[in-house]
C-alpha atoms as a PDB file:
ATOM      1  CA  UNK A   1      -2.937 -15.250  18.726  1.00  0.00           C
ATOM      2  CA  UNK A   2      -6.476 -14.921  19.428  1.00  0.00           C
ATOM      3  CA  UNK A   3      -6.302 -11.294  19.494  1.00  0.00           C
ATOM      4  CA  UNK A   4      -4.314 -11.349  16.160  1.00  0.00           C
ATOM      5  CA  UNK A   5      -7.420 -13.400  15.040  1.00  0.00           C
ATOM      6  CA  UNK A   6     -10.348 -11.784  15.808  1.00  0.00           C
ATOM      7  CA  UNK A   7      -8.305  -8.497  14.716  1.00  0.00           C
ATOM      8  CA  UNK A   8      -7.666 -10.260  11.402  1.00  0.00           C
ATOM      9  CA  UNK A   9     -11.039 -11.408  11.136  1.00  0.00           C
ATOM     10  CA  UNK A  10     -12.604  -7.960  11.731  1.00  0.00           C
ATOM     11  CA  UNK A  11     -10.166  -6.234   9.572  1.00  0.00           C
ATOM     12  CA  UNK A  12     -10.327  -8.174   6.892  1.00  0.00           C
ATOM     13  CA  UNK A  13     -14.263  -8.458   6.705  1.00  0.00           C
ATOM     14  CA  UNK A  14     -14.694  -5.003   6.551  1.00  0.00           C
ATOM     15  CA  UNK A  15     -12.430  -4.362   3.913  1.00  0.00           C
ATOM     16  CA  UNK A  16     -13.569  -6.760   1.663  1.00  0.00           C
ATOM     17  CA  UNK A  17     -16.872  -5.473   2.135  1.00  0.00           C
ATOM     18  CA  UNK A  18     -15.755  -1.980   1.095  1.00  0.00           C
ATOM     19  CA  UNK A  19     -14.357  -3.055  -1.808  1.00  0.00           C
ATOM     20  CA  UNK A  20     -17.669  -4.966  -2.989  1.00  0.00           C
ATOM     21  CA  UNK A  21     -20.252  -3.201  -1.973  1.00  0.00           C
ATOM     22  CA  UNK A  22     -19.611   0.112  -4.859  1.00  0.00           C
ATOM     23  CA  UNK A  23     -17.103   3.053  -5.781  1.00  0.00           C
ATOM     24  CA  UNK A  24     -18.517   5.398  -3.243  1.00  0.00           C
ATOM     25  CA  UNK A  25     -17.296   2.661  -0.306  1.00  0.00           C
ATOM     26  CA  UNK A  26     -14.513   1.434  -2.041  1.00  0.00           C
ATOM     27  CA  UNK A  27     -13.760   5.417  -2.204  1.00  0.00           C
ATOM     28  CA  UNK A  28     -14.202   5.969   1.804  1.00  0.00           C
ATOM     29  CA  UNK A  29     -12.099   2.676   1.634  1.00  0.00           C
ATOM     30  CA  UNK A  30      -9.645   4.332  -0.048  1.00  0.00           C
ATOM     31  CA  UNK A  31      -9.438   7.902   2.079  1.00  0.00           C
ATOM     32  CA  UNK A  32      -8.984   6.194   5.225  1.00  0.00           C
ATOM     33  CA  UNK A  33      -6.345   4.094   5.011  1.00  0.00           C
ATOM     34  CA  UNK A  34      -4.327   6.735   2.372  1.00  0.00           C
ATOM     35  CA  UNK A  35      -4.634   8.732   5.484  1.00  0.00           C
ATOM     36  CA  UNK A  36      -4.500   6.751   8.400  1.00  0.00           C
ATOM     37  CA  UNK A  37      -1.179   5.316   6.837  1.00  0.00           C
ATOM     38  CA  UNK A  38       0.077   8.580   6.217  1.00  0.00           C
ATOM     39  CA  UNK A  39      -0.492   9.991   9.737  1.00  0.00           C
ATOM     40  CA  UNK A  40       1.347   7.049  10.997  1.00  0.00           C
ATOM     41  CA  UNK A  41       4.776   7.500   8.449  1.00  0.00           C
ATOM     42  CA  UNK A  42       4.591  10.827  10.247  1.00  0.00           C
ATOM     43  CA  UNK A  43       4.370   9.860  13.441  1.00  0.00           C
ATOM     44  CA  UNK A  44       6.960   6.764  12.625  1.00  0.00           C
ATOM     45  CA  UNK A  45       9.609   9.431  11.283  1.00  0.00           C
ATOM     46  CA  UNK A  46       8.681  12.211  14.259  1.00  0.00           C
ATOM     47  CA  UNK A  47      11.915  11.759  16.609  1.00  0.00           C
ATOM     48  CA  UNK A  48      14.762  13.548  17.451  1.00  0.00           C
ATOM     49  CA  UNK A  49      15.101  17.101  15.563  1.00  0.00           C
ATOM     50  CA  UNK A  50      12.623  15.795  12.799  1.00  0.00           C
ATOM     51  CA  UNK A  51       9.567  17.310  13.033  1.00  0.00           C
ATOM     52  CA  UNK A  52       7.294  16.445   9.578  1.00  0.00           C
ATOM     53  CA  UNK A  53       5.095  18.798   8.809  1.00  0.00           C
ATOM     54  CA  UNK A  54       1.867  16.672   9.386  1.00  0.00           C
ATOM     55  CA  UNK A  55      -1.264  19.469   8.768  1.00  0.00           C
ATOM     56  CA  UNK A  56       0.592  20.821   5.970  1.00  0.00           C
ATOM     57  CA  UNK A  57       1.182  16.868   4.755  1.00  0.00           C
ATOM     58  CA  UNK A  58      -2.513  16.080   5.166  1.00  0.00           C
ATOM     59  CA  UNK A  59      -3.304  19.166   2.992  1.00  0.00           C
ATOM     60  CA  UNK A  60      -0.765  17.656   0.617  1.00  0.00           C
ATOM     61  CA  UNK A  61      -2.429  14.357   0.464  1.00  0.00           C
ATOM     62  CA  UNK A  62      -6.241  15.584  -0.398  1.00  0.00           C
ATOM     63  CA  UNK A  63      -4.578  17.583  -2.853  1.00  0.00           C
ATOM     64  CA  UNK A  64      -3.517  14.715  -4.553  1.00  0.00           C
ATOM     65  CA  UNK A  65      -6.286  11.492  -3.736  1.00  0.00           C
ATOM     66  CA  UNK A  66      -9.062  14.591  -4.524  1.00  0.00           C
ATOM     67  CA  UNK A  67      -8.572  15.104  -7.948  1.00  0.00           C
ATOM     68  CA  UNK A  68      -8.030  11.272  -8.337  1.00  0.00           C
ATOM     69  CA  UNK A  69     -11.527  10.636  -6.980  1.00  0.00           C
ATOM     70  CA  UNK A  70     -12.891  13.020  -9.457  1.00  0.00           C
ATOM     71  CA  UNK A  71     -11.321  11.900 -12.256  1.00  0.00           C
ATOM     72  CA  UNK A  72     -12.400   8.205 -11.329  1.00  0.00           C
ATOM     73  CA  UNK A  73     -16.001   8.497 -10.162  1.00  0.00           C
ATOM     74  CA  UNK A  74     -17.008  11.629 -11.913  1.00  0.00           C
ATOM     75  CA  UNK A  75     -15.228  11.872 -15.509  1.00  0.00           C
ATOM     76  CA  UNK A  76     -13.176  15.100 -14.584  1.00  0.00           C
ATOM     77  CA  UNK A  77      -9.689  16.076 -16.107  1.00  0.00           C
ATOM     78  CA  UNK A  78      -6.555  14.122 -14.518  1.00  0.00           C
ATOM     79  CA  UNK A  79      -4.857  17.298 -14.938  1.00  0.00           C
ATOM     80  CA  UNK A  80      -6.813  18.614 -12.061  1.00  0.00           C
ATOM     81  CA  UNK A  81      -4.006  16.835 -10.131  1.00  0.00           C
ATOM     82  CA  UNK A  82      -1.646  19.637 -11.320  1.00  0.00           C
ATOM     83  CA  UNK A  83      -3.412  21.369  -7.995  1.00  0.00           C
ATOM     84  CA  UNK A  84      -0.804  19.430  -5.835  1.00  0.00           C
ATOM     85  CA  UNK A  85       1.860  21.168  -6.685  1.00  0.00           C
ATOM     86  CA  UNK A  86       1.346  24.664  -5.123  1.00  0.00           C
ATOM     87  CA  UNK A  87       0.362  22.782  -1.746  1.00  0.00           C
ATOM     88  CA  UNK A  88       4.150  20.860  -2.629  1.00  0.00           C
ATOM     89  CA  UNK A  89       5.423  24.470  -2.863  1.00  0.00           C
ATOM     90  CA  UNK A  90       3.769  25.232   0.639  1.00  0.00           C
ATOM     91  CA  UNK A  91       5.408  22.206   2.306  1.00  0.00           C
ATOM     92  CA  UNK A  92       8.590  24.477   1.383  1.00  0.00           C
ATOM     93  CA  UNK A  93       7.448  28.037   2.146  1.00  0.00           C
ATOM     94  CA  UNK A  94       5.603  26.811   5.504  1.00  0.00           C
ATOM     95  CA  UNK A  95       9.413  25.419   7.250  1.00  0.00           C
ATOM     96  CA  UNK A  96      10.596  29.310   6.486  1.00  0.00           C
ATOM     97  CA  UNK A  97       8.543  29.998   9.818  1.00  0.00           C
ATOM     98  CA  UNK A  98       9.512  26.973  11.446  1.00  0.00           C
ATOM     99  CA  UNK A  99      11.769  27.437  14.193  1.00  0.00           C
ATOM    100  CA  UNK A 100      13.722  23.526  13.928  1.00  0.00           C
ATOM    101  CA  UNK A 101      17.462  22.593  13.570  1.00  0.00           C
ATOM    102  CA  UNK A 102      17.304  20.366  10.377  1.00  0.00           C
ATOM    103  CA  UNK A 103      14.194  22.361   8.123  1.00  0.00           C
ATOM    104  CA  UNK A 104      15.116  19.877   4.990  1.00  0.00           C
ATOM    105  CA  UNK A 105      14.689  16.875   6.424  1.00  0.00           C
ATOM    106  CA  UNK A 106      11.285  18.033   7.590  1.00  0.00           C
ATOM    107  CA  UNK A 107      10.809  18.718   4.081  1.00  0.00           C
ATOM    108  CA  UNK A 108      11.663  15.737   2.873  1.00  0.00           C
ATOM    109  CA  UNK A 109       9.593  13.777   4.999  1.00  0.00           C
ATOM    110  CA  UNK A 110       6.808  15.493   4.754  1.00  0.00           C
ATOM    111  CA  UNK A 111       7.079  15.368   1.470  1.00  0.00           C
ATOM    112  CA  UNK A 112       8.255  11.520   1.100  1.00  0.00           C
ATOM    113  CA  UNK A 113       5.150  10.838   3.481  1.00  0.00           C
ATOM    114  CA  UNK A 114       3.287  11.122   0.486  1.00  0.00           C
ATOM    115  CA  UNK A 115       4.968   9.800  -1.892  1.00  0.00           C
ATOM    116  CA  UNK A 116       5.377   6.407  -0.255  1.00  0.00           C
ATOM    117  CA  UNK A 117       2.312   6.702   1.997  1.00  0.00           C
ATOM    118  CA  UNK A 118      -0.192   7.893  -0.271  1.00  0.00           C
ATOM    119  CA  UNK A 119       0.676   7.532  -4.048  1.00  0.00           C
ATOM    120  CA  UNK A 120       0.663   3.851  -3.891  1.00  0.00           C
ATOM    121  CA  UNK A 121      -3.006   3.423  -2.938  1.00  0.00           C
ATOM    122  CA  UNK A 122      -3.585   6.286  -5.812  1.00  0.00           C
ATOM    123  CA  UNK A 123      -2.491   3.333  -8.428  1.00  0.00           C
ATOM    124  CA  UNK A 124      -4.577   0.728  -6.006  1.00  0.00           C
ATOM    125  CA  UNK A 125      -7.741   2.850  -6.217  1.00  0.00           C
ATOM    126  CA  UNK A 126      -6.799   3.327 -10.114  1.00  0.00           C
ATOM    127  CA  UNK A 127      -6.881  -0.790 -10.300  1.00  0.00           C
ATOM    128  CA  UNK A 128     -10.832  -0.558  -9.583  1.00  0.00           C
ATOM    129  CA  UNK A 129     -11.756   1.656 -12.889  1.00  0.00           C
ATOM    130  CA  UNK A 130      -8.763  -0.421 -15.209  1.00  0.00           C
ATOM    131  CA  UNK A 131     -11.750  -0.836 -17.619  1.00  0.00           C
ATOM    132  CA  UNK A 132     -13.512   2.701 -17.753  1.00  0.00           C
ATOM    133  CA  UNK A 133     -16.351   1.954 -14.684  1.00  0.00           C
ATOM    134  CA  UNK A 134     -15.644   0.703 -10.964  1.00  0.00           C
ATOM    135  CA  UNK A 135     -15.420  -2.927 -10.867  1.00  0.00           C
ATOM    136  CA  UNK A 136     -14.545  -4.886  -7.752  1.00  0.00           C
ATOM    137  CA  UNK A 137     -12.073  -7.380  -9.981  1.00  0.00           C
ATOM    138  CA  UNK A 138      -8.573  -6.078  -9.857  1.00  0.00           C
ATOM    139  CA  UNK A 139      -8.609  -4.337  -5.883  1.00  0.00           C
ATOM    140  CA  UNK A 140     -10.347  -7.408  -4.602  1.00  0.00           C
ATOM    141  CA  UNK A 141      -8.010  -9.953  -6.402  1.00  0.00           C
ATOM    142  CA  UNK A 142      -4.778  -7.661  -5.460  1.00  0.00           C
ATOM    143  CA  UNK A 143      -6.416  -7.870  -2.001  1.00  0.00           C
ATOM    144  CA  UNK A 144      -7.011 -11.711  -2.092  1.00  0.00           C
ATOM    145  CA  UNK A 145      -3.327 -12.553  -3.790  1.00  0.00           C
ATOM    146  CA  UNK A 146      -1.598  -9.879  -1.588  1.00  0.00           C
ATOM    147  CA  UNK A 147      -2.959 -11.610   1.758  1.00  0.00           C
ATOM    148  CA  UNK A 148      -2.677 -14.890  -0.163  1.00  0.00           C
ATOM    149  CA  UNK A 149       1.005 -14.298  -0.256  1.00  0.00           C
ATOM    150  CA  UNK A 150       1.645 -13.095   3.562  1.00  0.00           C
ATOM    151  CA  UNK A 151      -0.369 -16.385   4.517  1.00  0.00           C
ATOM    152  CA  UNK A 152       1.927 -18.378   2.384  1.00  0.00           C
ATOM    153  CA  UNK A 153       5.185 -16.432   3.268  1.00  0.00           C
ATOM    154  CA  UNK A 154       4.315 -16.916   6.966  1.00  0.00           C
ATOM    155  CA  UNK A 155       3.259 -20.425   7.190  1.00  0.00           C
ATOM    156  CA  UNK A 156       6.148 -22.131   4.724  1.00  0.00           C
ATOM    157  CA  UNK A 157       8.299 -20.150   6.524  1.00  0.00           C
ATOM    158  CA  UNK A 158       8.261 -20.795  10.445  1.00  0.00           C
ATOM    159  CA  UNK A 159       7.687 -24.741   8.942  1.00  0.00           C
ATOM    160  CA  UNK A 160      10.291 -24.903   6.350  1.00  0.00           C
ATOM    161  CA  UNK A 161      12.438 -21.370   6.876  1.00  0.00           C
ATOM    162  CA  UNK A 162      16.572 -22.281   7.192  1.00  0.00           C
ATOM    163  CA  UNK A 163      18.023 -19.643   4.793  1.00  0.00           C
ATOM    164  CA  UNK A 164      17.479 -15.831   5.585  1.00  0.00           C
ATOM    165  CA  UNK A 165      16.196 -14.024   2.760  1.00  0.00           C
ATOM    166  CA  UNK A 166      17.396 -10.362   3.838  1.00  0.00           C
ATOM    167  CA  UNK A 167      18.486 -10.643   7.514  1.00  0.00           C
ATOM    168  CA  UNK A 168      19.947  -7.464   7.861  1.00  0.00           C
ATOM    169  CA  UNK A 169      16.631  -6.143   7.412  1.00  0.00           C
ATOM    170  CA  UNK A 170      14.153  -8.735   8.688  1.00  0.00           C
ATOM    171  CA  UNK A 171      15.862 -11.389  10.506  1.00  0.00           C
ATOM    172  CA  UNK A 172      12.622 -14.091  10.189  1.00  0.00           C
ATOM    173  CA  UNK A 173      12.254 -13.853   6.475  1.00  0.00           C
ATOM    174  CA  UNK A 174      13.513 -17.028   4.745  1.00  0.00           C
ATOM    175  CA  UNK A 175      13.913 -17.976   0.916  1.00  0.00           C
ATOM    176  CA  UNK A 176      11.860 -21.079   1.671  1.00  0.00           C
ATOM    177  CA  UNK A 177       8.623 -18.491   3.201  1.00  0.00           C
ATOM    178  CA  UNK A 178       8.941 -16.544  -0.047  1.00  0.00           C
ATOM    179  CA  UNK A 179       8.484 -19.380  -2.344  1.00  0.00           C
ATOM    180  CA  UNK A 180       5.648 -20.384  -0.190  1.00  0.00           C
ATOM    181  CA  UNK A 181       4.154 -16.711  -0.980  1.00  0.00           C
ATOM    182  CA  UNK A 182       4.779 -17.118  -4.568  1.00  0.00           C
ATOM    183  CA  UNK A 183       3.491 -20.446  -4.083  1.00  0.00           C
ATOM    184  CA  UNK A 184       0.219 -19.201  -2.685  1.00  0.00           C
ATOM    185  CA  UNK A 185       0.049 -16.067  -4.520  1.00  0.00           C
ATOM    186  CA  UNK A 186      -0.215 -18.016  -7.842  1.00  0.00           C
ATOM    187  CA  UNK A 187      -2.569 -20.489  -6.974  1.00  0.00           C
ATOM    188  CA  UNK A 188      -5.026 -17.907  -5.556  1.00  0.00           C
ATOM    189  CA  UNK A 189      -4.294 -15.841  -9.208  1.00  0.00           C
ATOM    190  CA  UNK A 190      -5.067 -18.787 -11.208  1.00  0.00           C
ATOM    191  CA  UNK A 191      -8.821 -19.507  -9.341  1.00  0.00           C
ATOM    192  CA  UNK A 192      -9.328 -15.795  -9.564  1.00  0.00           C
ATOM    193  CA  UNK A 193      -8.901 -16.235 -13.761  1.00  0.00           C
ATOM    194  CA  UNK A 194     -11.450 -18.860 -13.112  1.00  0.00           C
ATOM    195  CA  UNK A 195     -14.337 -16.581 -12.551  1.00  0.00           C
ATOM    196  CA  UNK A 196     -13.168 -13.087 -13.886  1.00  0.00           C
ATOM    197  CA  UNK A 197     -12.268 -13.372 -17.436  1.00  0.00           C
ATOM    198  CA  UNK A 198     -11.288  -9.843 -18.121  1.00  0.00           C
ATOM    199  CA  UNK A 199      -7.603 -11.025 -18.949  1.00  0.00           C
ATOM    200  CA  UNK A 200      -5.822 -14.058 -19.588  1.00  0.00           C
ATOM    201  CA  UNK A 201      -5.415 -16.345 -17.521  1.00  0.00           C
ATOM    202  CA  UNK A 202      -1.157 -16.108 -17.806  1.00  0.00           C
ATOM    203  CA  UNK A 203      -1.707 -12.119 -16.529  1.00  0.00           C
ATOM    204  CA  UNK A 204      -3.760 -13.061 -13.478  1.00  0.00           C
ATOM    205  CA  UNK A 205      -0.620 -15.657 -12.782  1.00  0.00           C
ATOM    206  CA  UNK A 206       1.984 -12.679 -14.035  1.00  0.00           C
ATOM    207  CA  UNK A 207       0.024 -10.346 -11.589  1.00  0.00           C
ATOM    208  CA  UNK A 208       0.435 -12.911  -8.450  1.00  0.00           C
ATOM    209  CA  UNK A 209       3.946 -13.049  -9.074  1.00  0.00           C
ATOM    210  CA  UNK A 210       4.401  -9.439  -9.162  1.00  0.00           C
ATOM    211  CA  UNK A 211       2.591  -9.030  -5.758  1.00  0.00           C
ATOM    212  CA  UNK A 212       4.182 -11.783  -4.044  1.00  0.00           C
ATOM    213  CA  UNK A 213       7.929 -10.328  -4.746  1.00  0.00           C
ATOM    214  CA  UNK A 214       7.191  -7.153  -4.820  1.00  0.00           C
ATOM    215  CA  UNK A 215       5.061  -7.135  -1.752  1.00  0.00           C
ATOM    216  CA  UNK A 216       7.885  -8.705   0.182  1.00  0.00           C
ATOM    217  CA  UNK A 217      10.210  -5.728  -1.249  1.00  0.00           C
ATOM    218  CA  UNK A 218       7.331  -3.428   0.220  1.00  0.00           C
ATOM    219  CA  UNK A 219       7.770  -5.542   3.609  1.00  0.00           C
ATOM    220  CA  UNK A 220      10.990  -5.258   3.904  1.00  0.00           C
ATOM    221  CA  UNK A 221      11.523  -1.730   2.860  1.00  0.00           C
ATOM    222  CA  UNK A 222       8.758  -1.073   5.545  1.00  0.00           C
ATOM    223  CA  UNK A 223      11.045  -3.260   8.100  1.00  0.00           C
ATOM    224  CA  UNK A 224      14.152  -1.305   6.752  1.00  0.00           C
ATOM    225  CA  UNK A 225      12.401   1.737   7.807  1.00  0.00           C
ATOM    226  CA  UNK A 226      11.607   0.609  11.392  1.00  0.00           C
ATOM    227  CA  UNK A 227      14.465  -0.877  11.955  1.00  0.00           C
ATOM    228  CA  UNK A 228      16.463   2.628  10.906  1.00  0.00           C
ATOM    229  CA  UNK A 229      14.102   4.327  13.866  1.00  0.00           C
ATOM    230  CA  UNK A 230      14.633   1.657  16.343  1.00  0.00           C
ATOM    231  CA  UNK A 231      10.245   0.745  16.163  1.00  0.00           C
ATOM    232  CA  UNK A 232       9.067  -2.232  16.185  1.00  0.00           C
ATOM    233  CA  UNK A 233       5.133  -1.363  15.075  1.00  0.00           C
ATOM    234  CA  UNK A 234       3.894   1.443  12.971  1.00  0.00           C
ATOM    235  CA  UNK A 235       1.148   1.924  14.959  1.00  0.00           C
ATOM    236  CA  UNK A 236      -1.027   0.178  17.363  1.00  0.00           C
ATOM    237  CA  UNK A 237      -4.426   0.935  15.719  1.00  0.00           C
ATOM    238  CA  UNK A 238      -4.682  -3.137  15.035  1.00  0.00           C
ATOM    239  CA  UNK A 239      -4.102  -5.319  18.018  1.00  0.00           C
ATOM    240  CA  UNK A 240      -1.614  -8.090  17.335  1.00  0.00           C
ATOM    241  CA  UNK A 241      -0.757  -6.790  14.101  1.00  0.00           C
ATOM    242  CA  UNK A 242       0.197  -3.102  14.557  1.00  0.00           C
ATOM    243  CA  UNK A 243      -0.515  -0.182  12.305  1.00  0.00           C
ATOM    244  CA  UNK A 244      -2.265  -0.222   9.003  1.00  0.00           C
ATOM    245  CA  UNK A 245       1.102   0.619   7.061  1.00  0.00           C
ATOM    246  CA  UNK A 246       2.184  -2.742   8.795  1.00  0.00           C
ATOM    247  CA  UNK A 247      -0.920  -4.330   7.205  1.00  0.00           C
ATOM    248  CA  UNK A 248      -0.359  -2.793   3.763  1.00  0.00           C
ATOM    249  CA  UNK A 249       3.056  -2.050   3.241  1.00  0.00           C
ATOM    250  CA  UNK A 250       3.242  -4.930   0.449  1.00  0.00           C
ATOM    251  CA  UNK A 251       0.704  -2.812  -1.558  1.00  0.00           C
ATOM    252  CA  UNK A 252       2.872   0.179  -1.569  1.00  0.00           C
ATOM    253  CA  UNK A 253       5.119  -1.280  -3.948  1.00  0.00           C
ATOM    254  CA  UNK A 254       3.436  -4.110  -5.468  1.00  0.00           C
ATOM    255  CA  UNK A 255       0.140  -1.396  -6.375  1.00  0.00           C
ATOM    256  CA  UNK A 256       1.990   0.967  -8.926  1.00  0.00           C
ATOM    257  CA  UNK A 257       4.157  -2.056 -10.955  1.00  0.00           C
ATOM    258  CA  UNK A 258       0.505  -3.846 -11.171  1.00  0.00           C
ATOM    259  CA  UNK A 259      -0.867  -0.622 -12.504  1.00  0.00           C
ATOM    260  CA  UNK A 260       2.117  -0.298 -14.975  1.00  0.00           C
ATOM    261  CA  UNK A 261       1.707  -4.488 -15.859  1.00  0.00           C
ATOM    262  CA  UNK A 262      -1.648  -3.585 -16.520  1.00  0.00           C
ATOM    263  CA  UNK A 263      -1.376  -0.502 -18.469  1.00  0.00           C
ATOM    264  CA  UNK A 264       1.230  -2.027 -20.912  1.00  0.00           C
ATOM    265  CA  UNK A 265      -1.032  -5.327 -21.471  1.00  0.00           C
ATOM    266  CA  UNK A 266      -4.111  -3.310 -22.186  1.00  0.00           C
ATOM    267  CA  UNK A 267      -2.008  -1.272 -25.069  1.00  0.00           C
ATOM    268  CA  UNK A 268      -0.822  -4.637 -26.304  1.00  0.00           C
ATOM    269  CA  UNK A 269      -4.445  -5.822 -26.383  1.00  0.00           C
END
């Protein structure tokens, strides 16, 4: 536990501190963990006759965060993205001179690697320019209502937890530890609408509830994973808490259905 802590502590100061300081270190922010979770769904997935295609994937990924930088920080077309795709084709023409049993499922992991991996924190980083220039608002609430919600989910839960939630997939998870997410997810959304007033207060709350059941999903779709390929960690890079995909996987869904909330709202504005 007082690994897990000072780990926490650590982790969680130097994010935060990303995320305030400006765009370019919310930016760096954003390139190392879309990477370093990347590189460790690739390394998760690597067993057996699997063999994802992780240079190749890497190129992939900077093919796609790139042009979202650009677009974000420096005004230049989204359509620049449209690059991606003959680096999606190479994923494809690259197995031809692999020499493995199963060349689709590399494929379509090193494909899918991406798309769950890195496209999420695309909408995430997206969250910090909602209103047309980097603000700190939306990634550092998301931040403080996603952890907000683990805290919640963990503590009502080993104090209150009797009925499983999805044990098939995560045997710990109770109904009672996701209301205390919600719980905590909402009252940490309605002090945030306290002090920024960019959107109604009933969005900030709508927003906490998204994250809170939707970052469980993420959880256990990440524990659904592991649990397919018998692992108990993603990774190891954070003492007592594993990989960074273990640290964000309730982002990777809860990111892009924020962005979408968001996106309809403003239009309705």
């Amino acid at each position: 536990m007082k690994t897990r802590a000072i780990t926490g502590f650590i982790f969680a100061f130097i994010v935060l501190a990303l995320i305030l300081i400006n765009g370019y270190s919310f930016t760096a922010l954003f390139i190392i963990i879309t990477t370093l979770c990347t590189l460790e769904f690739y390394k998760l997935v690597k067993a057996g006759d699997v063999k994802p295609q992780v240079i190749t994937g890497l190129v992939l990924v900077f093919s796609v965060i790139i042009p979202f930088i650009f677009h974000f920080l420096y005004g230049k077309p989204i359509s620049n993205l449209l690059f991606c795709v003959p680096f999606i084709i190479l994923v494809i023409i690259t197995e031809l001179y692999r020499n493995h049993s199963i060349p689709f499922h590399n494929i379509a992991y090193t494909i899918f690697g991406v798309v769950y991996a890195t496209v999420p924190f695309c909408f995430f980083y997206a969250l910090a320019f909602s209103n047309g220039q980097y603000s700190f608002h939306y990634p550092l609430g998301f931040i403080l209502m996603l952890w907000s919600s683990d805290t919640g989910a963990y503590v009502f839960g080993i104090t209150f937890g009797k009925n499983r939630l999805f044990e098939r997939h995560s045997p710990k998870k109770s109904w009672e530890g996701f209301a205390g997410g919600l719980i905590c997810s909402m009252l940490t959304a309605f002090i945030l609408s306290i002090y920024f007033t960019e959107l109604p207060q009933i969005h900030w709350l709508v927003i906490g509830a998204i994250i809170a059941s939707a970052g469980t999903l993420g959880d256990l779709s990440e524990s659904m994973l592991k649990r397919s390929l018998s692992t108990k960690d993603s990774g190891s890079f954070l003492p007592g808490h594993g990989g960074f995909l273990d640290r964000f996987d309730g982002l990777l869904l809860a990111a892009p259905l924020v962005f979408v909330y968001l996106h309809v709202i403003t239009i309705n504005f």
